[in-house]
Protein backbone atom coordinates (compact mmCIF):
# COMPACT_ATOMS: atom_id res chain seq x y z
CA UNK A 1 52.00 100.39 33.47
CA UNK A 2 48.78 100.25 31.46
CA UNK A 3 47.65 102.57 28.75
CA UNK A 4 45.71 104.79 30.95
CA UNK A 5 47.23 105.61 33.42
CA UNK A 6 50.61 108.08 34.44
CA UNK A 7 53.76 105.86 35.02
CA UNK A 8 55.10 106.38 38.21
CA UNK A 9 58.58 107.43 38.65
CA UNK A 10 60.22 104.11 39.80
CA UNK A 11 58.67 102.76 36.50
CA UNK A 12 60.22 105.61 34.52
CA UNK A 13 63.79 104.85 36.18
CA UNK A 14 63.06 101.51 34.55
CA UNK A 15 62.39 102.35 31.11
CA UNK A 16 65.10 101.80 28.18
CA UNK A 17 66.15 104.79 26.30
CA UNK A 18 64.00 103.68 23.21
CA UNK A 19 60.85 102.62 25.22
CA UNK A 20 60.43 105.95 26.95
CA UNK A 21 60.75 107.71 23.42
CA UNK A 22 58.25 105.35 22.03
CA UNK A 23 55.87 106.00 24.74
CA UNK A 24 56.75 109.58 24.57
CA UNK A 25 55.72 109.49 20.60
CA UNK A 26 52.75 107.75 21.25
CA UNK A 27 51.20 109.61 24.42
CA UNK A 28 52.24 112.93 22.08
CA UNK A 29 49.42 111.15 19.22
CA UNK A 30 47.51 110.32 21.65
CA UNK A 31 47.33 114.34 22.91
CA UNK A 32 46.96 115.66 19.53
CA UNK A 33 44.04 113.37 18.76
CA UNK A 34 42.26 115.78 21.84
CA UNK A 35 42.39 112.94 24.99
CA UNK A 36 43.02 115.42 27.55
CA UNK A 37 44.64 113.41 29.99
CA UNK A 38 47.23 112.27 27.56
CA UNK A 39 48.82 115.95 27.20
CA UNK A 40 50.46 115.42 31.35
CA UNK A 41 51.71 112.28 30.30
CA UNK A 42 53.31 112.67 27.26
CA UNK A 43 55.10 115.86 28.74
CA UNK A 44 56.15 114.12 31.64
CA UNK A 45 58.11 111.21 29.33
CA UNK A 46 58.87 113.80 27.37
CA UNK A 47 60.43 115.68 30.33
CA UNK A 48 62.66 112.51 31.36
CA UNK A 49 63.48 111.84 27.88
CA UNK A 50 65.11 115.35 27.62
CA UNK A 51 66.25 114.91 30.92
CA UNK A 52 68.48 111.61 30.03
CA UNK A 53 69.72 112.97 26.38
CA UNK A 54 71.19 115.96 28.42
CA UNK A 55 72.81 114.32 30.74
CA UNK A 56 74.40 112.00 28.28
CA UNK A 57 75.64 114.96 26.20
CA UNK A 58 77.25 116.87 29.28
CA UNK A 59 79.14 113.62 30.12
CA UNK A 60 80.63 113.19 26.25
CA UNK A 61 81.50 117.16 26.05
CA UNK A 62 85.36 118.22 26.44
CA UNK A 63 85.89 120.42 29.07
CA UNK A 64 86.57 124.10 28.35
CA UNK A 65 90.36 124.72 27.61
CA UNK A 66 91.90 126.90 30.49
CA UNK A 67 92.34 130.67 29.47
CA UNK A 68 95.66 132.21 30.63
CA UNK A 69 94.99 134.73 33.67
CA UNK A 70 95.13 137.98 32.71
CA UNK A 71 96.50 140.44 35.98
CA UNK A 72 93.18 142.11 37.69
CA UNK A 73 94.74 145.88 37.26
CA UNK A 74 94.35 145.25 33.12
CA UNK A 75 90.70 144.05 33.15
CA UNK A 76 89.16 147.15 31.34
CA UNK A 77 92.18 146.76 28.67
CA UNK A 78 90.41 145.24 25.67
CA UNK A 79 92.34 142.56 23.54
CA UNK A 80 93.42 144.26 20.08
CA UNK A 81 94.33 143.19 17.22
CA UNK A 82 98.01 142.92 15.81
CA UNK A 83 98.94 146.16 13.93
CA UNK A 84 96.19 148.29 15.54
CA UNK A 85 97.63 151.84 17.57
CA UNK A 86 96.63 152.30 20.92
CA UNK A 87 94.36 155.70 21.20
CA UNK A 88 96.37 158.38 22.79
């Protein structure tokens, strides 16, 4: 991949963690200094960079503790607090 030109998605597959970011910061500079084409680019690594850190972070997540089933006929009956009276 040289400087100028889009790396293709095999070559993004490729990339380390910390390469992609540093291309990412560096096609971001590159944008914000006004080269147009750099703006697709950086957005792009920017894109798979988000992509990866999400996936990581759904994989090291607990899964959701199981919530005892309530019986369908009570489902408008609201949870209340200890010690409150039910409205007549």
């Amino acid at each position: 991949m040289t400087r100028h030109d889009a790396p293709s998605a095999a070559e993004l597959a490729q990339l380390e963690d910390g390469v992609l970011e540093r291309l990412a910061l560096d096609w971001r500079a590159s944008a914000s200094r006004g080269e147009k084409q750099a703006y697709g680019v950086a957005h792009m690594l920017e894109v798979e960079l988000r992509r990866r850190v999400r996936g990581r972070r759904a994989e090291q997540q607990p899964p959701p503790p199981a919530s005892a089933p309530r019986p369908w006929w009570q489902f408008w009956q609201a949870r209340r607090a200890p010690g409150v009276p039910r409205s007549p």
